[in-house]
Protein backbone atom coordinates (compact mmCIF):
# COMPACT_ATOMS: atom_id res chain seq x y z
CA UNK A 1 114.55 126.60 148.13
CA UNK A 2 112.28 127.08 145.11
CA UNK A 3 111.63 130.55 146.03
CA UNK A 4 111.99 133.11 148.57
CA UNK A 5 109.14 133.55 150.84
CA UNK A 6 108.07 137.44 150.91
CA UNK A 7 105.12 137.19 154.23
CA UNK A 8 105.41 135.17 157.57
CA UNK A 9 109.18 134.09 156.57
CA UNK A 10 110.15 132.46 160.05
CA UNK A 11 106.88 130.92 160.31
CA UNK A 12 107.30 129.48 156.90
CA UNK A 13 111.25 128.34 158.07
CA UNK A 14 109.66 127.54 161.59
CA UNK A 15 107.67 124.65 159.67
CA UNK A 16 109.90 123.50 157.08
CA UNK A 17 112.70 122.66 159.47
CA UNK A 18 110.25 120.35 161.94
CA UNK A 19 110.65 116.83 161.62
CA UNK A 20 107.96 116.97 164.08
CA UNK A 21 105.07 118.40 161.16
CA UNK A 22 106.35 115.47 159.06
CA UNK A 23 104.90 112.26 161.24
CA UNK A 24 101.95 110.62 161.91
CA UNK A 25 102.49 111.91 165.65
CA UNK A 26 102.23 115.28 165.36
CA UNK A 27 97.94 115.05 165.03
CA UNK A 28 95.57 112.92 163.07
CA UNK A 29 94.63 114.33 159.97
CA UNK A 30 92.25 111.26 158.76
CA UNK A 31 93.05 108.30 157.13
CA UNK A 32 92.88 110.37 153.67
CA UNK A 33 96.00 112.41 154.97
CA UNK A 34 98.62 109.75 156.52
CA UNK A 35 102.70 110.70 155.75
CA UNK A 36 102.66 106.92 153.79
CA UNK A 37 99.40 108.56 151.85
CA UNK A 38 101.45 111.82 151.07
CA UNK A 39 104.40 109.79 150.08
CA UNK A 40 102.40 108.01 147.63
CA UNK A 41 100.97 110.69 145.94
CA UNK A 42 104.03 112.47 145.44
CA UNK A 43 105.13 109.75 143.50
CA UNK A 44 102.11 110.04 141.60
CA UNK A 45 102.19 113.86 140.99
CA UNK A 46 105.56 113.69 139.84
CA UNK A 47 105.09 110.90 137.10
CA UNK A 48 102.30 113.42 136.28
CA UNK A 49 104.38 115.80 135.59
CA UNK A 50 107.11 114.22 133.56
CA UNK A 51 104.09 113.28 131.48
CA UNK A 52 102.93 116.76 131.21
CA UNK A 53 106.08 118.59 130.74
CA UNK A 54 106.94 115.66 127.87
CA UNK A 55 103.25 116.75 126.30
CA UNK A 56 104.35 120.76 126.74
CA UNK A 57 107.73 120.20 124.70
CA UNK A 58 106.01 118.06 122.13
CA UNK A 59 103.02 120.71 121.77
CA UNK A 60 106.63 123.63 121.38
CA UNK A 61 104.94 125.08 124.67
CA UNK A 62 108.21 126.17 126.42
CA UNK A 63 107.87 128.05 128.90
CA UNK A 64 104.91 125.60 130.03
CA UNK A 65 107.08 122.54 130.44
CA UNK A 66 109.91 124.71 131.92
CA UNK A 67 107.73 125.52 134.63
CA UNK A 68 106.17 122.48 135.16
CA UNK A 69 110.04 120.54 134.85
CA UNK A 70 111.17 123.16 138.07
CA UNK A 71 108.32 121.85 140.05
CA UNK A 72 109.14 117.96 139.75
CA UNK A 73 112.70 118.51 140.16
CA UNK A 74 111.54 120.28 143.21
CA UNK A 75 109.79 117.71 144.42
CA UNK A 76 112.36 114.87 143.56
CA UNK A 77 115.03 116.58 145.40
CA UNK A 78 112.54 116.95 148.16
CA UNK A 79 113.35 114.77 151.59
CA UNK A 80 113.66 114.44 155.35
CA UNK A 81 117.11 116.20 155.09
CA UNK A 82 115.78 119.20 152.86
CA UNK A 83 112.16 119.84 152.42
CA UNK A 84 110.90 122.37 149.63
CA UNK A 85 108.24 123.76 151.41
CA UNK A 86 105.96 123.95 148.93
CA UNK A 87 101.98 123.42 148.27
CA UNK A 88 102.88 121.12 145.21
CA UNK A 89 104.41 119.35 147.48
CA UNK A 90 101.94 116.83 149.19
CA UNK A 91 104.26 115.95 151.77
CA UNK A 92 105.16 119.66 152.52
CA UNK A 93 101.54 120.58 152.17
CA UNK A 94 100.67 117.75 154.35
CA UNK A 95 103.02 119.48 157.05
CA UNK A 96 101.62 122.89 156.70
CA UNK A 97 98.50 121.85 156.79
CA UNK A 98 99.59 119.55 160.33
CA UNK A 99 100.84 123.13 161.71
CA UNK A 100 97.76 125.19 161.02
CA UNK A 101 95.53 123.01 162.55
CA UNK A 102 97.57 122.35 165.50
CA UNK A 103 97.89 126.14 166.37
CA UNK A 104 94.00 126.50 164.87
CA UNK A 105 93.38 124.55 167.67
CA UNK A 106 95.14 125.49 170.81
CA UNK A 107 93.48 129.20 169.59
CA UNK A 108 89.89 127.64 169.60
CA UNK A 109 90.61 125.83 172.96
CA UNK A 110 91.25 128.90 174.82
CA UNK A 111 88.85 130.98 173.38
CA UNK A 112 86.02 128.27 174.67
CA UNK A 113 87.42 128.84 177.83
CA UNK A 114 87.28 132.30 177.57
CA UNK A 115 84.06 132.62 176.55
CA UNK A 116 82.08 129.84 177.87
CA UNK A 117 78.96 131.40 176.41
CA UNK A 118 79.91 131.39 173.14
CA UNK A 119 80.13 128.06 170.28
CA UNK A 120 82.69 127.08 168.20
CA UNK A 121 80.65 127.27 164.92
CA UNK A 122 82.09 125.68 161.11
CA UNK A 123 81.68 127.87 158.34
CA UNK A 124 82.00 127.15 154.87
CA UNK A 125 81.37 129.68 152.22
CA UNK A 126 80.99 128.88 148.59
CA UNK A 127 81.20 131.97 146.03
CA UNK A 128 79.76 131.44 143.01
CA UNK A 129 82.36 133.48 141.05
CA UNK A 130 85.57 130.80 142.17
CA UNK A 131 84.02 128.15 139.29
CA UNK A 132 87.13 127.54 137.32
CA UNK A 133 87.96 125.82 134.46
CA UNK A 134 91.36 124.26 134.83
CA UNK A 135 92.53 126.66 131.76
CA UNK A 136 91.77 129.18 134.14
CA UNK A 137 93.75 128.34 136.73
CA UNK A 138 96.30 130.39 135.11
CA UNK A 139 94.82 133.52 136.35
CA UNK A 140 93.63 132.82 140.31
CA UNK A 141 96.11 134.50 142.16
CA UNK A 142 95.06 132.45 145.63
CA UNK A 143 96.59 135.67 147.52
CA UNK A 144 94.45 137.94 145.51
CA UNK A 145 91.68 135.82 146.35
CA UNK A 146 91.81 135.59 150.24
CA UNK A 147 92.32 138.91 150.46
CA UNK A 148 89.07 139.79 148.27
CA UNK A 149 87.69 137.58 151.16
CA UNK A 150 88.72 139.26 153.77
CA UNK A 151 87.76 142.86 152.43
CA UNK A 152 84.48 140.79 152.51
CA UNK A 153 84.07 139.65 155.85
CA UNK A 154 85.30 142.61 156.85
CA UNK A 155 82.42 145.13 155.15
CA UNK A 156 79.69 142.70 156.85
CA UNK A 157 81.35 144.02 160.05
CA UNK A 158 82.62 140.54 161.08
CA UNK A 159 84.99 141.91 163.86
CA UNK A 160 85.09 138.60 166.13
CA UNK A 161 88.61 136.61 165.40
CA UNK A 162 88.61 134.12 162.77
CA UNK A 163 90.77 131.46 161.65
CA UNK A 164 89.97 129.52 158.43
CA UNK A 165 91.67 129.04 154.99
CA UNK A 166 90.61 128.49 151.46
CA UNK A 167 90.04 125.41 149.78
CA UNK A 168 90.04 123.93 145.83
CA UNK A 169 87.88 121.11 145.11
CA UNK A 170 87.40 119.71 142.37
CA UNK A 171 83.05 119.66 141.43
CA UNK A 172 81.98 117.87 138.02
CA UNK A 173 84.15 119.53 135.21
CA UNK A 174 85.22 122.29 136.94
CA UNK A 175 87.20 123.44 140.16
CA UNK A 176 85.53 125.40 143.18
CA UNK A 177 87.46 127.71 145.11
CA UNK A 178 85.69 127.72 148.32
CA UNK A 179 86.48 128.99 152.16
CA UNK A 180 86.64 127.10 155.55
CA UNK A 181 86.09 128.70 158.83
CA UNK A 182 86.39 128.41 162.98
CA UNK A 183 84.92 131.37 164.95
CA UNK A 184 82.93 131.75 168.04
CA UNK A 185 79.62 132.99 168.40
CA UNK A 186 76.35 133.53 170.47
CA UNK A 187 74.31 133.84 168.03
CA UNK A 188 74.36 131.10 164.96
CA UNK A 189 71.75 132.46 163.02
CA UNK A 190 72.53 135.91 163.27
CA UNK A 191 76.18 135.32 161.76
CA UNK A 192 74.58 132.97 159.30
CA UNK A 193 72.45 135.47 157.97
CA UNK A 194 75.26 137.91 158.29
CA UNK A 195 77.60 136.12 156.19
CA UNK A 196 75.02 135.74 153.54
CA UNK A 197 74.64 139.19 153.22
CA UNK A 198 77.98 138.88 152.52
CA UNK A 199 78.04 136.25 150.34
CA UNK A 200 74.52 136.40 147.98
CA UNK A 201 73.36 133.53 146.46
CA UNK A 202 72.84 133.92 142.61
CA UNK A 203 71.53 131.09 141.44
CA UNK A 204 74.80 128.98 140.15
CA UNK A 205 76.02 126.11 142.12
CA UNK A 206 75.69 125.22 145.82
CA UNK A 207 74.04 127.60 148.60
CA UNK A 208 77.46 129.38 149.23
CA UNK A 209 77.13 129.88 153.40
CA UNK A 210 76.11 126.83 155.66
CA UNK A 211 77.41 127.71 159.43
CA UNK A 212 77.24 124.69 161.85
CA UNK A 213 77.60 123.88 165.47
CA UNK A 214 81.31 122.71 165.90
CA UNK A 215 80.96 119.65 168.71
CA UNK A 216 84.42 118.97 168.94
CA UNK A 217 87.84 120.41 166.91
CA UNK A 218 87.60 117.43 164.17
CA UNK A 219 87.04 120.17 161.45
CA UNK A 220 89.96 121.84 162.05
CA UNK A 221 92.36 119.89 160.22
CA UNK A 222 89.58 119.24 157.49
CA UNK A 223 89.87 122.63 156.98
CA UNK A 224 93.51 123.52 156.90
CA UNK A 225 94.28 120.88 153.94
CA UNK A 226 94.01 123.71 150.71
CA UNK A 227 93.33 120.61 148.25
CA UNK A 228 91.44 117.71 148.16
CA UNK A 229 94.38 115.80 146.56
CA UNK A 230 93.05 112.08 146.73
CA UNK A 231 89.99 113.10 144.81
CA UNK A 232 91.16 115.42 142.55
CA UNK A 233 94.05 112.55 141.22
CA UNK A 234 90.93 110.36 141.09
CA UNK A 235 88.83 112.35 138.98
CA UNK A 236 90.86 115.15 137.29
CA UNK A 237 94.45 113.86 136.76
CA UNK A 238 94.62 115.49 133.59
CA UNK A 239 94.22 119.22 135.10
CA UNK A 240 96.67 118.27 138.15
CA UNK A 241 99.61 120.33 136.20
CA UNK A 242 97.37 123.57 136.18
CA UNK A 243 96.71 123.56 139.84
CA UNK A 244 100.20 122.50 140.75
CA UNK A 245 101.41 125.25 138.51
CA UNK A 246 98.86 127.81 140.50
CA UNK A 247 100.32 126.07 143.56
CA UNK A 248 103.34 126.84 143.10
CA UNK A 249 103.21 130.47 142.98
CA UNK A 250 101.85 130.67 146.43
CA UNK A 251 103.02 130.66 149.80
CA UNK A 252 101.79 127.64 152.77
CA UNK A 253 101.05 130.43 155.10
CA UNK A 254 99.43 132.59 152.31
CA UNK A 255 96.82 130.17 152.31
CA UNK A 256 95.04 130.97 155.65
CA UNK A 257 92.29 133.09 156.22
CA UNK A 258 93.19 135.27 159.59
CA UNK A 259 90.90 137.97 160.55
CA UNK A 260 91.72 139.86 163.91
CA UNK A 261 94.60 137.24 164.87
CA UNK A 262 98.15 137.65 164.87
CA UNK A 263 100.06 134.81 163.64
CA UNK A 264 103.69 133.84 165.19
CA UNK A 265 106.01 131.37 166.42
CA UNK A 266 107.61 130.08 169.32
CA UNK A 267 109.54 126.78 170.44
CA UNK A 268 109.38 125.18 166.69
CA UNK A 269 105.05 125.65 166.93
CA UNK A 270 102.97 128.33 165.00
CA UNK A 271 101.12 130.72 167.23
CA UNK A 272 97.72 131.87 166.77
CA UNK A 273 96.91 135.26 169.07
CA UNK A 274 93.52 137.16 168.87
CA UNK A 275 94.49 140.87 168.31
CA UNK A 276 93.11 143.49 171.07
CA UNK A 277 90.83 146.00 170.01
């Protein structure tokens, strides 16, 4: 394994070593997220990165093409007998993101039985300080990030549990970090406003808060995928190395967004739990 996982360890293993995350079967993730997509790409990426780590070593940048030559050896050795478990990875990530959604689900299920008054509401929050330049890149620590989030939601006295993760997209000439959400509530426009307390508006790109009526689960995996990969290779190949390389220094699980829920495991699944207060 490229490294040693530090938070949610079994969960991480718990993933990795289901076949079962790696198939079409497990749940539809769109046509933009099939396992023939995910092998494709990986393909791609790689040839990507031989390019970029042949660039790094021509340019005398070292310990730039070192890193980037660990990832696609990584990926190459990569395969249904050994996965890496990685978010480079886009048929790892794909997996991950199969897992999250899955569990994200069963949670949001039983909570609409539980509370029958209540919606399922889709949040997604745009802060205007997650504008990156790929150079950039170097510094987001996507940890760091989620859990400047969280210290967010948390001071706008969000106490309701919430299941979301965070997202890169790639907007014009620059990439926007950017956060996806499932909660319940009674009230939409009372959290809306709530979260935009949260979340100000300044002026500089999109309105960052738009909260919507969830009709059925179909966001869920939409939300759980971390990158849009298709479009990004479409439109910013040349800054794929970058975000691979910021990638790579965080963990699948690291990537959610779980406020007041425990996360587990049990019979090869993730588990989603609300905590009691």
């Amino acid at each position: 394994m490229p490294l040693l996982w530090q938070t949610h360890r079994l969960a991480h293993e718990t993933v990795r070593k289901n076949p079962g995350f790696f198939c079409d079967d497990c749940l539809d993730l769109g046509s933009n997220f099939t396992t023939e997509k995910a092998c494709e790409r990986k393909a791609e990426i790689i040839d990507i990165l031989n390019r970029a780590e042949r660039s790094a070593r021509r340019n005398k940048h070292a310990g730039r093409a070192k890193a980037i030559h660990q990832i696609a050896r990584t990926l190459s050795k990569c395969g249904p007998s050994t996965r890496c478990g990685t978010l480079p990875c886009p048929e790892c990530a794909r997996a991950f993101q199969c897992a999250r959604a899955v569990a994200h689900s069963k949670l949001a299920a039983e909570q609409q039985v539980e509370c029958p008054d209540q919606k399922l509401v889709f949040a997604t929050i745009v802060p205007s300080r997650f504008f990156l330049n790929p150079a950039e890149l170097a510094n987001l620590n996507i940890t760091a990030a989620n859990r400047w989030f969280k210290d967010r939601l948390r001071k706008s006295a969000i106490r309701r549990p919430v299941v979301g993760s965070i997202d890169i997209s790639w907007e014009g000439d620059r990439f926007q970090v950017h956060w996806h959400l499932g909660m319940m509530t009674s009230n939409r426009r009372a959290l809306n406003k709530r979260l935009k307390s949260a979340f100000p508006f300044d002026g500089v790109g999109k309105k960052p808060v738009v909260v919507k009526i969830a009709y059925s689960h179909g966001f869920i995996p939409y939300s759980h995928k971390v990158i849009e990969a298709h479009d990004i290779l479409r439109k910013a190949r040349r800054a794929v190395p970058d975000l691979l390389l910021a990638l790579n220094r965080t963990e699948p699980l690291s990537t959610m967004v779980l406020l007041n829920v425990r996360l587990s495991t049990c019979n090869g699944e993730l588990v989603l739990r609300p905590i009691s207060r």
